[in-house]
Protein backbone atom coordinates (compact mmCIF):
# COMPACT_ATOMS: atom_id res chain seq x y z
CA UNK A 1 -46.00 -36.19 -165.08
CA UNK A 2 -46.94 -38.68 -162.68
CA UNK A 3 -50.58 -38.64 -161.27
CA UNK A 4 -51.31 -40.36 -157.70
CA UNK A 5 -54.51 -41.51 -156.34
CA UNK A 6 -55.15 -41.88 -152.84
CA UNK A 7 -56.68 -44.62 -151.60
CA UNK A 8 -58.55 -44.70 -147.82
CA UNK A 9 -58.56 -47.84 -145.96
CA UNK A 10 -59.08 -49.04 -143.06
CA UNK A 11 -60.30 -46.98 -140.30
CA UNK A 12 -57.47 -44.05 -141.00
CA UNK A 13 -55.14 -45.52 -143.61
CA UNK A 14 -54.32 -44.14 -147.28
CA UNK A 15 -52.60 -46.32 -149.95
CA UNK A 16 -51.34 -44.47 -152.81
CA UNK A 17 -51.76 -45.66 -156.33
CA UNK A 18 -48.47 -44.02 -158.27
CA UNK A 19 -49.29 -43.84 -162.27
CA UNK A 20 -47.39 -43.01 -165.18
CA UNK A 21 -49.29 -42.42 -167.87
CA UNK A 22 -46.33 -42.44 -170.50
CA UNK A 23 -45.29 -46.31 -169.87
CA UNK A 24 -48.91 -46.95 -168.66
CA UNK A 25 -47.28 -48.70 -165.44
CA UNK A 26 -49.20 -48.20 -161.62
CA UNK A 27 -47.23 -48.71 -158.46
CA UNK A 28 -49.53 -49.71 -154.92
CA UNK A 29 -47.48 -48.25 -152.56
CA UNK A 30 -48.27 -50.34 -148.96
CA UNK A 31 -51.65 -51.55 -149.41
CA UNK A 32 -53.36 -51.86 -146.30
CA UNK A 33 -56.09 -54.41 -148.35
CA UNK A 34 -56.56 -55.48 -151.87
CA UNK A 35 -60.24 -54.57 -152.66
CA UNK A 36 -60.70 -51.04 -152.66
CA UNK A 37 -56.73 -50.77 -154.95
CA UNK A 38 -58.06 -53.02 -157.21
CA UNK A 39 -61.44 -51.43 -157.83
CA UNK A 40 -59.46 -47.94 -157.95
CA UNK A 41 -57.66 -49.02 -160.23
CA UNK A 42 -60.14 -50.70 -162.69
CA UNK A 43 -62.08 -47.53 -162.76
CA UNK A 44 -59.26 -45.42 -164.05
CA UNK A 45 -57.89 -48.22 -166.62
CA UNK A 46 -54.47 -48.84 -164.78
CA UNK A 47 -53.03 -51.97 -164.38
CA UNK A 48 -51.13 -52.56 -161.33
CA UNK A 49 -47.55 -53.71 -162.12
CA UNK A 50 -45.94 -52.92 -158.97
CA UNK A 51 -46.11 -53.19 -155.02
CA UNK A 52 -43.80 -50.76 -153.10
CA UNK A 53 -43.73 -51.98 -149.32
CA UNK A 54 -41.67 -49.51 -146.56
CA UNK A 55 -42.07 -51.94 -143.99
CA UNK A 56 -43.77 -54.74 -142.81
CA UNK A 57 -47.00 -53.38 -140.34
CA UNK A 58 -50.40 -55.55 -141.37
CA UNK A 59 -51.95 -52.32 -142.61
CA UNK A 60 -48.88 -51.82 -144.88
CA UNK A 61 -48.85 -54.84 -146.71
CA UNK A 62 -52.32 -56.68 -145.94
CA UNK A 63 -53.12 -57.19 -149.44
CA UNK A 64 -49.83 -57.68 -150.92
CA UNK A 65 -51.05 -61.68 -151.94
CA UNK A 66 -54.51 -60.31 -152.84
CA UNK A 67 -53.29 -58.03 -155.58
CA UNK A 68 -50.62 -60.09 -156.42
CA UNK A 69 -52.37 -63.09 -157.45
CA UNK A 70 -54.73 -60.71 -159.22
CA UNK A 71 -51.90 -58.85 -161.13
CA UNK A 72 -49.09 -60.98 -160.87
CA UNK A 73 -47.26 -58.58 -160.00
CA UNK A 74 -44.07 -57.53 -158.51
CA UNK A 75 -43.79 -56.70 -154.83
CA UNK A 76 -40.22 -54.74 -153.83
CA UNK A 77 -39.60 -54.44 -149.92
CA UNK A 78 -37.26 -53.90 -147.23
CA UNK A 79 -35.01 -56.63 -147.36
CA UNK A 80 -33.94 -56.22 -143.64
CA UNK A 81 -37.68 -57.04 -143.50
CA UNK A 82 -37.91 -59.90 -145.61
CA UNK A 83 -38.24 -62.91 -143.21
CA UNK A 84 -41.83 -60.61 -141.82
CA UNK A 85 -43.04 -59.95 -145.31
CA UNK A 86 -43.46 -63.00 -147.10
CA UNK A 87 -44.61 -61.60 -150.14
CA UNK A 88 -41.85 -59.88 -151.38
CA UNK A 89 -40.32 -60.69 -154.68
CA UNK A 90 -37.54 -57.64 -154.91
CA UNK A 91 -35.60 -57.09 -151.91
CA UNK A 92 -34.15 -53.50 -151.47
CA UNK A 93 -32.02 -51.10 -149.12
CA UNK A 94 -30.37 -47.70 -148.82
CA UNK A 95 -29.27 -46.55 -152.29
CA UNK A 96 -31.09 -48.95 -154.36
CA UNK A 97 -33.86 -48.18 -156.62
CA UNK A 98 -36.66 -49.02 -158.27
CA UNK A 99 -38.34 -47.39 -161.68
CA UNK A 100 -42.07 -46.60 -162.64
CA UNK A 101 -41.47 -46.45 -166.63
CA UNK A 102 -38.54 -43.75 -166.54
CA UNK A 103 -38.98 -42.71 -163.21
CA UNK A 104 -36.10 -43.85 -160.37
CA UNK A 105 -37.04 -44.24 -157.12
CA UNK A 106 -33.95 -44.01 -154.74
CA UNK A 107 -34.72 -46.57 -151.79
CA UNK A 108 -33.67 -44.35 -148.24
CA UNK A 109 -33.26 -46.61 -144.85
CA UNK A 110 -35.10 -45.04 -142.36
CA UNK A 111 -35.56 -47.08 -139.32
CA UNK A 112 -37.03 -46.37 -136.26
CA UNK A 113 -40.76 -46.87 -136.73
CA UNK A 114 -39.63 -50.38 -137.23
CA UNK A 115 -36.34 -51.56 -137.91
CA UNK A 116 -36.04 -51.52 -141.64
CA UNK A 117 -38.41 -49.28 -142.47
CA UNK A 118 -37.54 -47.67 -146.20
CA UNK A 119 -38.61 -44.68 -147.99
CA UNK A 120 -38.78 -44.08 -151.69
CA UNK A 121 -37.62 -40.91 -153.14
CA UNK A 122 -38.50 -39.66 -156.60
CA UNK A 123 -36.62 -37.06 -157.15
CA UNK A 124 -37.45 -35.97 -160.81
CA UNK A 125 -40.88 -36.49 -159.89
CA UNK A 126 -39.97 -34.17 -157.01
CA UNK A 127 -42.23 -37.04 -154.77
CA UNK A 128 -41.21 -39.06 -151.76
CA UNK A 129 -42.85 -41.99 -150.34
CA UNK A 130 -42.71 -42.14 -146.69
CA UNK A 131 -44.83 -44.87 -144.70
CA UNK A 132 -44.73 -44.30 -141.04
CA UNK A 133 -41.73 -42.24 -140.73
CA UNK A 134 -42.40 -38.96 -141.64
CA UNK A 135 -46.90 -37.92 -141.02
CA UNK A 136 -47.87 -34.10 -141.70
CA UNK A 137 -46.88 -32.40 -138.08
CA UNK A 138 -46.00 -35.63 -137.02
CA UNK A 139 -43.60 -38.94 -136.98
CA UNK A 140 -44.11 -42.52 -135.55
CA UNK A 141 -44.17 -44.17 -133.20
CA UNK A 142 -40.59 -45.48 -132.12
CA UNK A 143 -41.71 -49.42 -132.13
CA UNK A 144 -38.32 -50.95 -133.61
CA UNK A 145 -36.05 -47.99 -133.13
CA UNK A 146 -34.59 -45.04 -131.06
CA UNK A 147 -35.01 -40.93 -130.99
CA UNK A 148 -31.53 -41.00 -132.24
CA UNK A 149 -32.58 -42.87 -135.34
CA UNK A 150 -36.11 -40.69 -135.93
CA UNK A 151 -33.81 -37.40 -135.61
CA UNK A 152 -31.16 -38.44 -138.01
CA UNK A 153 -34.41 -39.53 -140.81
CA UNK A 154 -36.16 -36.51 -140.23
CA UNK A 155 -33.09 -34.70 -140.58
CA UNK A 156 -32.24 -35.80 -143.93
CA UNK A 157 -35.86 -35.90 -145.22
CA UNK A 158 -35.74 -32.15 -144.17
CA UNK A 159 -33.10 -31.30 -146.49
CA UNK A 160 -34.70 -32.80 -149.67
CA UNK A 161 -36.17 -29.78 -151.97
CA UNK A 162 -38.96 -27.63 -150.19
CA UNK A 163 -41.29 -28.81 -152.66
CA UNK A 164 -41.27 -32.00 -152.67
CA UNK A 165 -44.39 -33.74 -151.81
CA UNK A 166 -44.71 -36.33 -148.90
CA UNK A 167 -47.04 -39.01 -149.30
CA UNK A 168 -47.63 -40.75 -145.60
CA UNK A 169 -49.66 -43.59 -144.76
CA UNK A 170 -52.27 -42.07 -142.58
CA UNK A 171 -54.52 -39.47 -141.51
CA UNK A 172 -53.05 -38.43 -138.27
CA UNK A 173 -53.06 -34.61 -139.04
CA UNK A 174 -55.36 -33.17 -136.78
CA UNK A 175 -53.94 -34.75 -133.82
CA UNK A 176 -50.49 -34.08 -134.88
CA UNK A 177 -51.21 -30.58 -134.98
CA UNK A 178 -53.46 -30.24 -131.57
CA UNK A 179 -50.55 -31.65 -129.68
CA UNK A 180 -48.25 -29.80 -131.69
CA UNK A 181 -50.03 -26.26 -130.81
CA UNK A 182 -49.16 -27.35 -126.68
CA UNK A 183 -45.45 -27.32 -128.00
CA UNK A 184 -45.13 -24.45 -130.37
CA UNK A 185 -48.40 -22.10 -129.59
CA UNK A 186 -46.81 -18.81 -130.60
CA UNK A 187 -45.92 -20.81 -133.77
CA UNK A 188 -47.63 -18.41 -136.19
CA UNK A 189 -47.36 -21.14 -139.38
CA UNK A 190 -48.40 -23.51 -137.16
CA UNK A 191 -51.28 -21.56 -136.07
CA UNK A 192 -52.78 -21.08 -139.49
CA UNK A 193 -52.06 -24.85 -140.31
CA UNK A 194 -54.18 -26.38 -137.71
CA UNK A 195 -56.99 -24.00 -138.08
CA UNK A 196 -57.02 -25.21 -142.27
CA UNK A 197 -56.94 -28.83 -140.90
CA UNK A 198 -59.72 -28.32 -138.77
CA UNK A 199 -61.59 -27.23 -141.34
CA UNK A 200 -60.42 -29.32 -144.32
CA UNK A 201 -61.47 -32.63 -141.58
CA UNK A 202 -64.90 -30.80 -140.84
CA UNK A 203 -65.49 -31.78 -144.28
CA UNK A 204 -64.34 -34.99 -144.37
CA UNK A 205 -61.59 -34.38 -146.40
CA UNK A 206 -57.89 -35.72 -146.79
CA UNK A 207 -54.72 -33.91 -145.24
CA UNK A 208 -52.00 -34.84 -147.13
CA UNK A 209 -50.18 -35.21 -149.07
CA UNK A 210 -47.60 -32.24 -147.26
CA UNK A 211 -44.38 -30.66 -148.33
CA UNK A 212 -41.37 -31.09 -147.16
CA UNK A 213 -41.53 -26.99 -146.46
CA UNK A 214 -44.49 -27.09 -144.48
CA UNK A 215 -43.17 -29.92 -142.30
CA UNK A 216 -40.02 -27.35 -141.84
CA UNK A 217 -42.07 -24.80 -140.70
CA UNK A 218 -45.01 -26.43 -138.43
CA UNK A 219 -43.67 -30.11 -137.61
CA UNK A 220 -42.19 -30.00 -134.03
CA UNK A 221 -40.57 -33.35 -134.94
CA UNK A 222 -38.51 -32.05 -138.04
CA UNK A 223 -38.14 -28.77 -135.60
CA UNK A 224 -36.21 -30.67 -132.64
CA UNK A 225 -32.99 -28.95 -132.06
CA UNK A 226 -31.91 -32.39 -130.69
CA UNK A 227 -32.35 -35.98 -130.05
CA UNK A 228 -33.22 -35.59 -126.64
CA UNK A 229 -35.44 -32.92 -127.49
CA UNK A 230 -37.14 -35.06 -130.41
CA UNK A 231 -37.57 -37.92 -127.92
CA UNK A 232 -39.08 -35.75 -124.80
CA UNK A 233 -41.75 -34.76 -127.70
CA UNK A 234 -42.63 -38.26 -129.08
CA UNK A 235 -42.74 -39.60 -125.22
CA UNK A 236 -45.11 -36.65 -124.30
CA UNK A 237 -47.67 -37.79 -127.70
CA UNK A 238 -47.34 -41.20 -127.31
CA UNK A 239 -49.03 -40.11 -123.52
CA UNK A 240 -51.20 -37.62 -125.09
């Protein structure tokens, strides 16, 4: 099995360390800076191999040089992206993939938060990678893209397996879900959702990752019946 660590950066950004402890290879999936992933990664005797990038933000790929010339290693990236990330070693789009020891990552294009924004699906591993497409209760911002775009990626990420686990790039959950509540208030799942958030943050602690189920049920993005729907709702946030 693969084990993640979650790294917090930044004033509300996670980087995930992806591990496989049969090959011994690590994956940094968009680090936001190289100091804390490096340290994390000393402590539990990884060595970092691999950089994942879904798209080219500053707090997605901040210390891609950093760990790279402490590695060497290899950085894959959206290559509709390349030209704004000028790290990147491996160059990949929809359909391609990428491995962690015997684990295939299929590369998914989903623009919209910017325009070549990528995910990486691991389907054996029953894990997907998401960035800033897909946040628990939530979606970004539409910088690069349109409503039409956002719909038709949280569309297909909602028909991936119930269970699979959705690793976003930031802790945006509580908001998500306060502004979701002035949506969907007789949303009973909903309901129950923000109230654990609110206590789970009390504490200080993380969020995510989320399930592709629970999105289903309590993400008013994912829930959209339309694109004009979807955008009226990320308009309204954006406001909020």
């Amino acid at each position: 099995m693969l084990e993640v660590a979650r790294i917090p950066a930044l004033s509300d950004n996670y980087v995930w360390l992806l591990h496989d402890p049969t090959s011994g290879e690590t994956v940094v999936i968009d680090p936001a800076v190289a100091e804390p992933v490096l340290e994390a990664a000393a402590a539990r005797g990884w060595t970092i191999g691999q950089i994942w990038n879904t798209h080219w933000h500053g707090d997605h790929v901040g210390g891609n040089a950093a760990i790279k010339a402490a590695t060497g290693c290899v950085i894959t990236g959206p290559a509709a992206e390349a030209e704004k990330i000028a790290t990147l070693d491996r160059l990949v789009g929809e359909g391609d993939s990428v491995r962690i020891g015997d684990h295939v990552a299929t590369v998914m294009a989903v623009p919209a938060h910017t325009a070549g924004h990528i995910a990486y699906h691991l389907a054996d591993a029953q894990m997907a990678f998401v960035g800033d497409t897909l946040f628990a209760m939530g979606c970004g911002r539409l910088f690069e893209g349109t409503a039409a775009q956002m719909f038709a990626n949280l569309q297909r990420l909602a028909e991936l397996p119930e269970d699979t686990a959705v690793y976003c790039a930031h802790e945006y959950t509580l908001s998500n879900g306060r502004f979701a509540l002035t949506v969907e208030p007789d949303n009973a799942a909903l309901v129950e959702r923000v109230a654990a958030v609110e206590a789970l943050r009390a504490r200080d602690e993380a969020t995510v990752p989320t399930t592709i189920g629970l999105e289903r049920a309590t993400n008013i993005f994912m829930r959209a019946r339309d694109v004009a729907q979807l955008a009226e709702r990320r308009a309204a946030k954006d406001a909020a």
